[in-house]
Structure formats: C-alpha cells, structure tokens
Protein backbone atom coordinates (compact mmCIF):
# COMPACT_ATOMS: atom_id res chain seq x y z
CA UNK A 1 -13.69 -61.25 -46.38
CA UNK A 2 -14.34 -57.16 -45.94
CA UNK A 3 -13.98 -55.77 -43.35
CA UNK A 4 -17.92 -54.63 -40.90
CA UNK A 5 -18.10 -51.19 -39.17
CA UNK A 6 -20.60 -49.87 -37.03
CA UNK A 7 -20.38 -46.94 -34.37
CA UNK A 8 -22.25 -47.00 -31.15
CA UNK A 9 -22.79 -43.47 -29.46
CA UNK A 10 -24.96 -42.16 -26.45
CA UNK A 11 -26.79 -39.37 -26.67
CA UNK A 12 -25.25 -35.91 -26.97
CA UNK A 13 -26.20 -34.32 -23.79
CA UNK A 14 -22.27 -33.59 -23.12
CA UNK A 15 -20.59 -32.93 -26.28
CA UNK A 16 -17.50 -32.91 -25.02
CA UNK A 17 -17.26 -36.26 -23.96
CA UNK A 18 -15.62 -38.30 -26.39
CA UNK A 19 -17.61 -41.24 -28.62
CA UNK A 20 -16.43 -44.71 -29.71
CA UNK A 21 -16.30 -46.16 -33.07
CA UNK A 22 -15.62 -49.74 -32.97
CA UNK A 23 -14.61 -52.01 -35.77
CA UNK A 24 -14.17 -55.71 -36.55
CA UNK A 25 -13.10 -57.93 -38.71
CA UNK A 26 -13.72 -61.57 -37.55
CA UNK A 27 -12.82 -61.76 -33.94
CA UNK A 28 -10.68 -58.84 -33.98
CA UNK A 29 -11.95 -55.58 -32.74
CA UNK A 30 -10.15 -51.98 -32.59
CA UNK A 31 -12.10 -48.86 -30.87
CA UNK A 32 -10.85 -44.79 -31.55
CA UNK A 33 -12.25 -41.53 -29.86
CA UNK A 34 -14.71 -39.53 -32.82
CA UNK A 35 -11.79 -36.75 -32.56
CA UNK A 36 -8.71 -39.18 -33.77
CA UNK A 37 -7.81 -38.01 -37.81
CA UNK A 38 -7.87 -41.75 -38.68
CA UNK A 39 -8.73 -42.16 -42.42
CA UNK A 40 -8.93 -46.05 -42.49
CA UNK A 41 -10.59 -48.01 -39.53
CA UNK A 42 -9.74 -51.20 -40.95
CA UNK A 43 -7.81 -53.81 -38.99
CA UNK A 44 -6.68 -57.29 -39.05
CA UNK A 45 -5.56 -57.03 -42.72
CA UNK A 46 -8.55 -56.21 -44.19
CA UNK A 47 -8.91 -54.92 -47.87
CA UNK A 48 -9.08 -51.41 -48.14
CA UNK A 49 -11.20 -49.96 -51.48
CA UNK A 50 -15.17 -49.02 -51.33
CA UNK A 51 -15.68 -50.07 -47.56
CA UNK A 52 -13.22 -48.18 -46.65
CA UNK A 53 -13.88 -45.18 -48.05
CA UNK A 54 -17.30 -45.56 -46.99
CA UNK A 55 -16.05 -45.85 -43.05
CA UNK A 56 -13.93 -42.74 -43.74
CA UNK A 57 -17.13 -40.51 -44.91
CA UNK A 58 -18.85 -42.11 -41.69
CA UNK A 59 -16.08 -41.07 -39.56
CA UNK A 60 -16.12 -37.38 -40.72
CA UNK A 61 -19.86 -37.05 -40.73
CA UNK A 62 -20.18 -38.09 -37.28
CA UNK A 63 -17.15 -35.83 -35.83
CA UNK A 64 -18.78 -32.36 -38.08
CA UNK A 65 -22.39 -33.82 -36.13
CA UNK A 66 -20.51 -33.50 -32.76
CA UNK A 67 -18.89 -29.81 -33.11
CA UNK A 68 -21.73 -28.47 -34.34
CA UNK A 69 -23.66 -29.27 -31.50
CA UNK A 70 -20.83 -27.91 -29.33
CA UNK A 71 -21.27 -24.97 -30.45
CA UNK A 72 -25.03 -24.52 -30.22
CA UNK A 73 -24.30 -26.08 -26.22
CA UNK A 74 -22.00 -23.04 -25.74
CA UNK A 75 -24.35 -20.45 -27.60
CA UNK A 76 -27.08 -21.37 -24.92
CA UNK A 77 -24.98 -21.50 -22.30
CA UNK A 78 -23.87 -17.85 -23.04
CA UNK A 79 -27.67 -16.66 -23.28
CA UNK A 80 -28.19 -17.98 -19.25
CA UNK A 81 -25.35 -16.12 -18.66
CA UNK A 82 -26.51 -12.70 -19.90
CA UNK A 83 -29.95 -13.61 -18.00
CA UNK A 84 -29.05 -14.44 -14.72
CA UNK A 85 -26.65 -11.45 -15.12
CA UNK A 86 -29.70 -9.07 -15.55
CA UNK A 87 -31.89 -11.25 -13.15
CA UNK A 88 -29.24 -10.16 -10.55
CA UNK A 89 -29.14 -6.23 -11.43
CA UNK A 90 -32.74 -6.03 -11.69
CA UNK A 91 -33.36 -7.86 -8.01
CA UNK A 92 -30.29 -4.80 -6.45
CA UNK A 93 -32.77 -2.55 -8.26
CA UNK A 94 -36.02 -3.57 -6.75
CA UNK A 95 -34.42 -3.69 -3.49
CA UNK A 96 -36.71 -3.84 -0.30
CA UNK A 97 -36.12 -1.12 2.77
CA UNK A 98 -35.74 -3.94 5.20
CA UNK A 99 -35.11 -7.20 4.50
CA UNK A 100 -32.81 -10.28 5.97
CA UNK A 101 -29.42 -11.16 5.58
CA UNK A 102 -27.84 -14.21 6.97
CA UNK A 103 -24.34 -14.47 9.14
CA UNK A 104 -22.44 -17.43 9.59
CA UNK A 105 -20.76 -19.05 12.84
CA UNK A 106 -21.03 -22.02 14.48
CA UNK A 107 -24.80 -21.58 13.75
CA UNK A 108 -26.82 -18.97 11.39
CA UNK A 109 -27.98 -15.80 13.29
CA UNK A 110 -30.42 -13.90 11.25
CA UNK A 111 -30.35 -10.20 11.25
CA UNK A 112 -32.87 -7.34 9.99
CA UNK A 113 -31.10 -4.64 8.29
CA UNK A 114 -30.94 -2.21 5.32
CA UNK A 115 -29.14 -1.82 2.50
CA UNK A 116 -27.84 1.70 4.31
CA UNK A 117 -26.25 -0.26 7.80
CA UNK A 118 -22.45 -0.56 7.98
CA UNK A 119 -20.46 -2.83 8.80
CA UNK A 120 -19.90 -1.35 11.80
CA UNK A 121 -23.79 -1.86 12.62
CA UNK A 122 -24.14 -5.17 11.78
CA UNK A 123 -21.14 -5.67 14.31
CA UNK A 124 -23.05 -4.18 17.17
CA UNK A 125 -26.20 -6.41 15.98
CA UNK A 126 -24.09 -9.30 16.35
CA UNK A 127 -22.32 -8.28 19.45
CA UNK A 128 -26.05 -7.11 20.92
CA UNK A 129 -27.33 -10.61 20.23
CA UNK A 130 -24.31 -12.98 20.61
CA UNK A 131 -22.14 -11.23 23.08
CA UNK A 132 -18.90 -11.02 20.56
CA UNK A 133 -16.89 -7.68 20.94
CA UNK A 134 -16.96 -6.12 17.84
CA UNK A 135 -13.11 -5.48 17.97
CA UNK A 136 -12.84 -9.76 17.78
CA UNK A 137 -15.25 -9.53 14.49
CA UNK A 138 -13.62 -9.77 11.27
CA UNK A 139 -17.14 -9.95 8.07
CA UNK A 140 -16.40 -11.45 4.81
CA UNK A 141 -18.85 -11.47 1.83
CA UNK A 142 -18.18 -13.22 -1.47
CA UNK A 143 -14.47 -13.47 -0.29
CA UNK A 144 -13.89 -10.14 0.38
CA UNK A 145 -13.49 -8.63 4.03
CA UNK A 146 -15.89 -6.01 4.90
CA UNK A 147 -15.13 -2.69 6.17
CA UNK A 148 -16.11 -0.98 9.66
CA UNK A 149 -17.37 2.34 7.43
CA UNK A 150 -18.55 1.04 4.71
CA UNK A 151 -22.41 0.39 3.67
CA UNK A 152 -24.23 -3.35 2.77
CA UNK A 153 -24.99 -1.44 -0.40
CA UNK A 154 -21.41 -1.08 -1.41
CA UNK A 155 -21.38 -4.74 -1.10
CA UNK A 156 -24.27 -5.84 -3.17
CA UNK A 157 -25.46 -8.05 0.18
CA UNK A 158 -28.93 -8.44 -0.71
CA UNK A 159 -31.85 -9.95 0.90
CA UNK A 160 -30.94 -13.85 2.68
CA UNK A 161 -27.32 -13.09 1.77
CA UNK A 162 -25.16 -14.84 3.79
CA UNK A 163 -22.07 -13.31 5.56
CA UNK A 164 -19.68 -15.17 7.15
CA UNK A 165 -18.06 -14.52 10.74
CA UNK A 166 -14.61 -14.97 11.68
CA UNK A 167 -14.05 -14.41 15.60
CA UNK A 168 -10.39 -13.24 16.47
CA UNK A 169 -8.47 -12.99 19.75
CA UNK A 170 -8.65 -9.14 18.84
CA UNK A 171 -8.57 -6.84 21.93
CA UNK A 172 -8.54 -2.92 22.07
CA UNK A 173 -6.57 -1.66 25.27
CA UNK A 174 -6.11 1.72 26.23
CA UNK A 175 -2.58 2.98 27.97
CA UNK A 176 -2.24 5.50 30.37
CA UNK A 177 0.95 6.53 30.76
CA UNK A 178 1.03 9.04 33.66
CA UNK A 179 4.42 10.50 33.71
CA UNK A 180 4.09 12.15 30.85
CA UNK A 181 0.15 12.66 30.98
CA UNK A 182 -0.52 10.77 28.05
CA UNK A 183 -3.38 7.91 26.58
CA UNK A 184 -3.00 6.05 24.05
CA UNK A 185 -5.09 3.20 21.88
CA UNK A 186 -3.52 -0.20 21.19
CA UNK A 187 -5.25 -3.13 18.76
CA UNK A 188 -3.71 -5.99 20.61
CA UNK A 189 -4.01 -9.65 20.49
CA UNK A 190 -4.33 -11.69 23.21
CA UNK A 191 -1.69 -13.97 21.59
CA UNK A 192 0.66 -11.36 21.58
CA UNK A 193 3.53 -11.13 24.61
CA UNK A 194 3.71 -8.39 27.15
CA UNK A 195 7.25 -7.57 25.24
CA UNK A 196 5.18 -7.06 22.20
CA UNK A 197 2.70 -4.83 24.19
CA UNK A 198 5.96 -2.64 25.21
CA UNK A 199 7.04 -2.59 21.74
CA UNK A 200 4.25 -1.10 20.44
CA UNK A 201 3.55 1.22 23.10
CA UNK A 202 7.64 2.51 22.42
CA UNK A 203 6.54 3.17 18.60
CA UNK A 204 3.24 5.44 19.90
CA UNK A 205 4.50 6.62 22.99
CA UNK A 206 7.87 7.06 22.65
CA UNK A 207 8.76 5.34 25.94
CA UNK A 208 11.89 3.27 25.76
CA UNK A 209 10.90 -0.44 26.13
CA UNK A 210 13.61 -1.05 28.97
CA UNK A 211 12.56 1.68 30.89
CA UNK A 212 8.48 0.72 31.02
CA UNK A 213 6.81 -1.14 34.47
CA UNK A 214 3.25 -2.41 32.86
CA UNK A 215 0.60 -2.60 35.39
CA UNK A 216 -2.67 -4.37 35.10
CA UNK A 217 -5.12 -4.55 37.77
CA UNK A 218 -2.21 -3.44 40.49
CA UNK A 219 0.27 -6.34 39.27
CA UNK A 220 3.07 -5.90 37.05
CA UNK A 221 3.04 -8.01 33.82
CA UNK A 222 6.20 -10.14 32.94
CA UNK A 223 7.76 -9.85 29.50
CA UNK A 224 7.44 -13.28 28.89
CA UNK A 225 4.12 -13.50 29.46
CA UNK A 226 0.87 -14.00 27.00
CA UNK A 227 -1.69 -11.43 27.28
CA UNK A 228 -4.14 -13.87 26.87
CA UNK A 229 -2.27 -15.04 30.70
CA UNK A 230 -3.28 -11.73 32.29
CA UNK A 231 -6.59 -11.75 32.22
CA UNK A 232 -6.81 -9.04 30.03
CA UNK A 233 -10.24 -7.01 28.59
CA UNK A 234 -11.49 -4.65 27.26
CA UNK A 235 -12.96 -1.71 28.69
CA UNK A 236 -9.59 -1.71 31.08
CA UNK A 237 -6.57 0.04 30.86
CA UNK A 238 -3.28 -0.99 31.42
CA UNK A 239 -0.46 1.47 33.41
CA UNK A 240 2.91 2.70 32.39
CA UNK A 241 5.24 3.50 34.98
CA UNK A 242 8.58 4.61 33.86
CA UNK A 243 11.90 3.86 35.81
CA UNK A 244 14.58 5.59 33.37
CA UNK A 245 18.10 3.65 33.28
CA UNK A 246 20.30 6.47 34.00
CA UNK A 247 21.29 6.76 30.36
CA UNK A 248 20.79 10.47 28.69
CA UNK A 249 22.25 11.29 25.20
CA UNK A 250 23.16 15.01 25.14
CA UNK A 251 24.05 17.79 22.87
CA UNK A 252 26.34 20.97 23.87
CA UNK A 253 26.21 23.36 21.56
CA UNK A 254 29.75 25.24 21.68
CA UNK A 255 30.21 28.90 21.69
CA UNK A 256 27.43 28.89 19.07
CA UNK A 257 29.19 27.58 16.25
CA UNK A 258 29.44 23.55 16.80
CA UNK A 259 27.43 21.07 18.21
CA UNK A 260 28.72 17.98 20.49
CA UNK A 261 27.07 15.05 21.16
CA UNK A 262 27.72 13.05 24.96
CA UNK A 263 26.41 9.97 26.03
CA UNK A 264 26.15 10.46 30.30
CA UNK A 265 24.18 8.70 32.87
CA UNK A 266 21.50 11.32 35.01
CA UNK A 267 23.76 10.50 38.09
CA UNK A 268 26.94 12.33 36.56
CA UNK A 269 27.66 15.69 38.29
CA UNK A 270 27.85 18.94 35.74
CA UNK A 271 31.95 18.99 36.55
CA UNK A 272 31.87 15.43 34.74
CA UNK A 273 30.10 16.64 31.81
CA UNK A 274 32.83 19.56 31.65
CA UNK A 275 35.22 17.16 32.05
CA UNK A 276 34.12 14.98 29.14
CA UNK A 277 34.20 17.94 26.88
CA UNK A 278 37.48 18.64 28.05
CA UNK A 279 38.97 15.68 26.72
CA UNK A 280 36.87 15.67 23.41
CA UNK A 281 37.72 19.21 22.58
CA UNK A 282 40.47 20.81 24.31
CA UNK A 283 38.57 23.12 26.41
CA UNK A 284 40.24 23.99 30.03
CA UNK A 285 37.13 22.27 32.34
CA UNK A 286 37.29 25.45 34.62
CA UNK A 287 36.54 27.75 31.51
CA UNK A 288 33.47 26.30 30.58
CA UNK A 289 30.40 27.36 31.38
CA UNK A 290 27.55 25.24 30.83
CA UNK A 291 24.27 26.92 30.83
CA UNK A 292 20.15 25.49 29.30
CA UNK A 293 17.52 27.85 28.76
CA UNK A 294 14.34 27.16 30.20
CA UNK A 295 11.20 29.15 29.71
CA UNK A 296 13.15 31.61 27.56
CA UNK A 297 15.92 31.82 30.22
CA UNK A 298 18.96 31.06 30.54
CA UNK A 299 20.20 29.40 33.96
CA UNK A 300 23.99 28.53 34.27
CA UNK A 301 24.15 24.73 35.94
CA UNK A 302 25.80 24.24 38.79
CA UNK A 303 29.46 22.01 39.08
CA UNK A 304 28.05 20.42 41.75
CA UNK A 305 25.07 19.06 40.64
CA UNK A 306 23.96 16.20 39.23
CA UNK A 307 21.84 16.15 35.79
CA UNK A 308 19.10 14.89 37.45
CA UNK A 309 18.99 17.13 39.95
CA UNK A 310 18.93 19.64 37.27
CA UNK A 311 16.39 17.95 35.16
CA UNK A 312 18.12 17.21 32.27
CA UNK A 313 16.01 14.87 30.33
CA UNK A 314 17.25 12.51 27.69
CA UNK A 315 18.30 14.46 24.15
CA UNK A 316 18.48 17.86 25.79
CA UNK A 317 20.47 20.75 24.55
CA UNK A 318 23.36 22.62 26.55
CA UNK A 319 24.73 25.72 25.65
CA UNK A 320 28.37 25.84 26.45
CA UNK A 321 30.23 29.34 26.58
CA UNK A 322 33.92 29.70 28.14
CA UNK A 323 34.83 31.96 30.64
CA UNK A 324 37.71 34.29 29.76
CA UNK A 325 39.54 37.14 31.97
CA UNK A 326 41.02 39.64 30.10
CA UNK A 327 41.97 43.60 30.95
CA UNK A 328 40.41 46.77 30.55
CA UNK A 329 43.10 49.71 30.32
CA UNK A 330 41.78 53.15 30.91
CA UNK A 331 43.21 56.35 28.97
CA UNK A 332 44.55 57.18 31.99
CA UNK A 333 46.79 53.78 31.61
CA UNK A 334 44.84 51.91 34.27
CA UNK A 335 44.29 48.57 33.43
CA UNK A 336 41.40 46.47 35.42
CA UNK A 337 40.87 42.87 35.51
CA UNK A 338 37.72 41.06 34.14
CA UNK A 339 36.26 37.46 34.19
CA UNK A 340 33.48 37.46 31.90
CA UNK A 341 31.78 35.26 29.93
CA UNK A 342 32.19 34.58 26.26
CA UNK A 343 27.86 35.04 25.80
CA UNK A 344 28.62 37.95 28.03
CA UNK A 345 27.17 41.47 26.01
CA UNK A 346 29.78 44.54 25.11
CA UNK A 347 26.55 46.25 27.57
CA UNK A 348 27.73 44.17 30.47
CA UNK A 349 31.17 44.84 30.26
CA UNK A 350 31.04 48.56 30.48
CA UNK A 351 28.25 48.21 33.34
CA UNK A 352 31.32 46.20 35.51
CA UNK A 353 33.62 49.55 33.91
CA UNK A 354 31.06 51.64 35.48
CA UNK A 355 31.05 50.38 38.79
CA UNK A 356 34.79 50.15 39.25
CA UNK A 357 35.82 53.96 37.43
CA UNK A 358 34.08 56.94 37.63
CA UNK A 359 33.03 57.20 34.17
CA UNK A 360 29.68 58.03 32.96
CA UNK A 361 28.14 56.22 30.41
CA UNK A 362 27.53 57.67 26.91
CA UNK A 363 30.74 59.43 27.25
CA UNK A 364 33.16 56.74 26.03
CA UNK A 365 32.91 53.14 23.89
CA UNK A 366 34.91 49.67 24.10
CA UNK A 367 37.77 49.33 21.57
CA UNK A 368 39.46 45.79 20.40
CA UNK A 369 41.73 45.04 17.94
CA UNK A 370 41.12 47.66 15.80
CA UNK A 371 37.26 47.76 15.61
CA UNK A 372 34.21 49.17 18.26
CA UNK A 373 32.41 46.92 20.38
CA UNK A 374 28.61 47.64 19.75
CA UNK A 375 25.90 47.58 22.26
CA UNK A 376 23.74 44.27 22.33
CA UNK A 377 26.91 42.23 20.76
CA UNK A 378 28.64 39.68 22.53
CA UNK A 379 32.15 39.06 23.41
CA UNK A 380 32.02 36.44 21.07
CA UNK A 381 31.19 38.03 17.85
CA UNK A 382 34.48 40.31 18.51
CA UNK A 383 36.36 36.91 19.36
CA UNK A 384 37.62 38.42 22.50
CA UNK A 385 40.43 35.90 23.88
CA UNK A 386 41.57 34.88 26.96
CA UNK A 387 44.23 37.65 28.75
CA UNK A 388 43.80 40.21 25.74
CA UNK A 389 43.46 43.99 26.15
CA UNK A 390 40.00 46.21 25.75
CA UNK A 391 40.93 49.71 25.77
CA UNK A 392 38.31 52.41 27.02
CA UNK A 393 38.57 55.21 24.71
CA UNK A 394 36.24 58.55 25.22
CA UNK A 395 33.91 60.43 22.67
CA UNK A 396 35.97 63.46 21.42
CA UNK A 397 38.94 61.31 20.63
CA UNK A 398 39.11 59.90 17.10
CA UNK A 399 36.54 56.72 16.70
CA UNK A 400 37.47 53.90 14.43
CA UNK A 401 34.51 52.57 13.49
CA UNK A 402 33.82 48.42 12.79
C-alpha cells in the first residue's frame, strides 16, 4: 500500500516558529520541522516513486512559502522602526516651555520643569519637596547618571519622562583646621570610618594622620568609629587639632655645596643635631655652625636650644657653615688671631683688621694662597682652612691679581 501525507500548519503570524509535517503509513506516523532538508517523508517501508516525489515538491513549496513571508515580517518591522524613530525627533522638536517629568522613589513625585533646568535644579526641587540633601541624590535617565551641570535637554528627558532616584549615605563636611588657618571640603560617607575621614583630610591638607585630634560637636571622634555613629550632618564642621609626634625630617645644607638629610625629634637640643652631623660627616661638632634664614635673615641657632624652641618645623632647611681660626700677619710681621666663619665675607674680615691695627681702609687688600680676596666674597669661595695664613699686603706694593 503507498504511503498518505498531509501537513497541518497554523497560521503564519510568527514565521519563525517552526511547522509540522506529519506522515503515515498505516499506524505508523513520523513528524519533521518545515526547515529539515528531508527529500523522502516516507516511513514504515513504504514504496518510494510518484508519491514520493510528489511529498518532496510539497515539502519545498511549503518551506519557500515560509521565508518569504519572513522576509516581508522583517521589511515591516524595519518601516516601524524608521517611524517611531522620527515620531521621537519630531516630539524633542515640538517641545513645550514647561511641561512634567516624572522621578522615581519609593513613590512618583511629579515635578514642573524645562527643558533648560539642570540637574542640579531638579535636585533642589526634590530636596525642596521631599527633604533629601542634594549631596545624598544620585539621577539616572535611560541608564545613564545625570550630571549636577548639565541641562534636561542634553538628556532628551521629555515631557512625563521618568527619572529615577537613588538616595546615598552621601554627606559634604567641611574641615577647619586651625593651626594652620586652613578649610577644606570633604564628600564623605557616612559609612566611611573616622580613620578614613583622617586619611583623606592627610591627602588635602597635608596633616599627618597620626598627628590629627578630630573634634565634632566638642568630642573627639575615635578611629574606629562609623561616621554614621557620630551623629554627623551637614551644614557642620568638624575640627582638626594637631598634636605633632616629635618626629621632624631635616635637611643641612653644608658649606653650600651638599645637602644632608637627619631624621630628629623637636625635643633634641641644636648640640645634638651637630653632633649627628658629626658622626655622618666628619665635621668637629664645635666647628659647626648651624644657622636658618628667616624673613630673608639669617639667625645662627643656639647649642642650647631645642628645635622646638627654635621653631623648626618638619622638612626645614639648615644652613651649616664651620667655624675656622686662622692668622692674619701684617707687613710689619705681626700676625693676629681670627675665628671667623666659613659664610663670613673677605668685608668682615678686614673690618675685625681694622679694629685691632691702625690701618685705614682702601689702603691695603687680603692676600691667600696666591690670589686677592675680593669684597662681597666669602671665606669659602677662597677655601680658607682652618690655622692657615692671610697676609695684609698694602696698595703700592706689587698686587697679584685672582
């Protein structure tokens, strides 16, 4: 007996969804999807000649039927696509100058605006109406997060958009730190610790974070705490005192030429210092004179003293010259003793010669090792050493110059 086939299809609102051909012969039934490159549909042993050729031209009839109207589904889709497109730029076009947008919370609050209001705006409106600070505001339209300056026109939020509200634990502080005379702005959280709080205020203000007190409302705040613990908000400031650690990191510049770099504590007396650069470089302690100019002065520090009471501050600068004694021999063959400093000027020098010979100035000049000492250079440049000889030579006698 041949084998019957008939297909049974619903209608071809979805073309994508696959249709069943089912076939029989007897009581034995087979089913394949309209897309399956079957050329015989015959089963159970059935003869295979005209019938089946005839179910093969069925097949391929019905599967050409289906693509086709595939395609004429995805032609019309692409047609609503181009029309809603230029539904959407004609209605930013015919824009209103107020109209309604919608923000949503917990519930919907609706807000008149225009298309000119920033973000920033519509965060007072909400704050005005709902009592949220706009620092705990965060706006998001269409997935993307709103800026403070920017306008609703930037956005494309048109009339009964809806923008949704996320509420943070967002806090602005400001610091007063008064030591220093300094304010500065902090966008905390009230999640965050008080350690973080110090942190942050160390990055701005440059305060060390072990050497800051924080103060809130006359009580100090413990590291370990959570802001949100303090009763923190805004509109109040919190206060930095600063109780420095002793610890100071130095520089001494030497004689002008190299720099050295001392780690002290404020309580050290100027006679440690010198002693610390003693062992470092080989300078006699009771040579060195260690000086810091202040308000374009110089002042020499005192061996007695401690760097606090001298108000070093942390990452200062020293000057460090030595002291040296050496003689001045007149052409008489007197010789005189100085102790003079090596930052000392070839000017000072002969003001000491002047008050110890009678000797008039302009008549003479300073001679070392071969060259003159100039006016307004220091013993330094010349290299003058400790226990050498400066001879005083006058101005008819021959003059070797430098």
């Amino acid at each position: 007996m041949g084998s019957t086939v008939w297909a049974e299809t619903t209608t071809l609102k979805q073309p994508r969804i696959p249709h069943v051909f089912r076939w029989g012969s007897g009581d034995t039934y087979g089913s394949a999807e309209c897309e399956t490159e079957r050329k015989t549909l015959g089963r159970g042993g059935g003869k295979q000649g005209r019938g089946g050729e005839q179910k093969h031209h069925r097949f391929r009839s019905f599967r050409f039927h289906c693509y086709a109207t595939s395609t004429r589904h995805q032609h019309l889709r692409r047609r609503l696509r181009r029309r809603m497109k230029r539904g959407a730029m004609d209605s930013r076009q015919e824009l209103p100058p107020h109209y309604k947008i919608y923000v949503k919370m917990v519930k919907e609050v609706a807000l008149d605006v225009k298309c000119t209001d920033t973000v920033d705006q519509i965060k007072s409106k909400i704050s005005s109406i709902e009592g949220i600070e706009k620092s705990q505001q965060v706006l998001f339209f269409g997935g993307n997060h709103l800026e403070n300056n920017r306008r609703l026109a930037d956005y494309n939020i048109m009339t009964n958009s809806s923008v949704d509200l996320y509420v943070t634990d967002g806090i602005q502080m400001s610091v007063s730190i008064p030591s220093v005379g300094k304010i500065i702005k902090l966008n905390l959280k009230k999640s965050q610790s008080v350690a973080d709080v110090k942190a942050e205020i160390e990055q701005k203000g440059g305060i060390p974070l072990d050497e800051q007190i924080l103060m809130y409302g006359g009580q100090q705040l413990e590291d370990h705490k959570i802001l949100s613990q303090c009763g923190l908000s805004n509109g109040h400031a919190l206060h930095v005192l600063v109780c420095p650690t002793g610890k100071l990191h130095i520089s001494v510049n030497v004689d002008g030429e190299r720099t050295v770099n001392l780690d002290v504590k404020s309580w050290y007396t100027v006679a440690d210092v010198k002693l610390m650069i003693e062992t470092l470089e080989g300078l006699p302690a009771r040579s060195q004179i260690l000086m810091r100019t202040q308000y374009g002065s110089a002042e020499t520090l005192k061996d007695t003293e401690t760097l606090q009471n001298q108000h070093i501050r942390n990452n200062d600068t020293l000057m460090l010259y030595q002291s040296i004694q050496f003689f001045i021999k007149t052409h008489e063959g007197r010789a005189l003793t100085m102790l003079m400093r090596t930052c000392d000027t070839v000017d000072e020098v002969m003001e000491k010669v002047e008050e110890r010979l009678p000797i008039k100035a302009g008549v003479y000049y300073l001679h070392y090792e071969g060259r003159v000492l100039c006016l307004g250079d220091t013993l330094q440049k010349y290299k003058v050493a400790n226990n050498s000889t400066v001879d005083v030579r006058l101005r008819n006698s021959h003059v070797v110059s430098s």
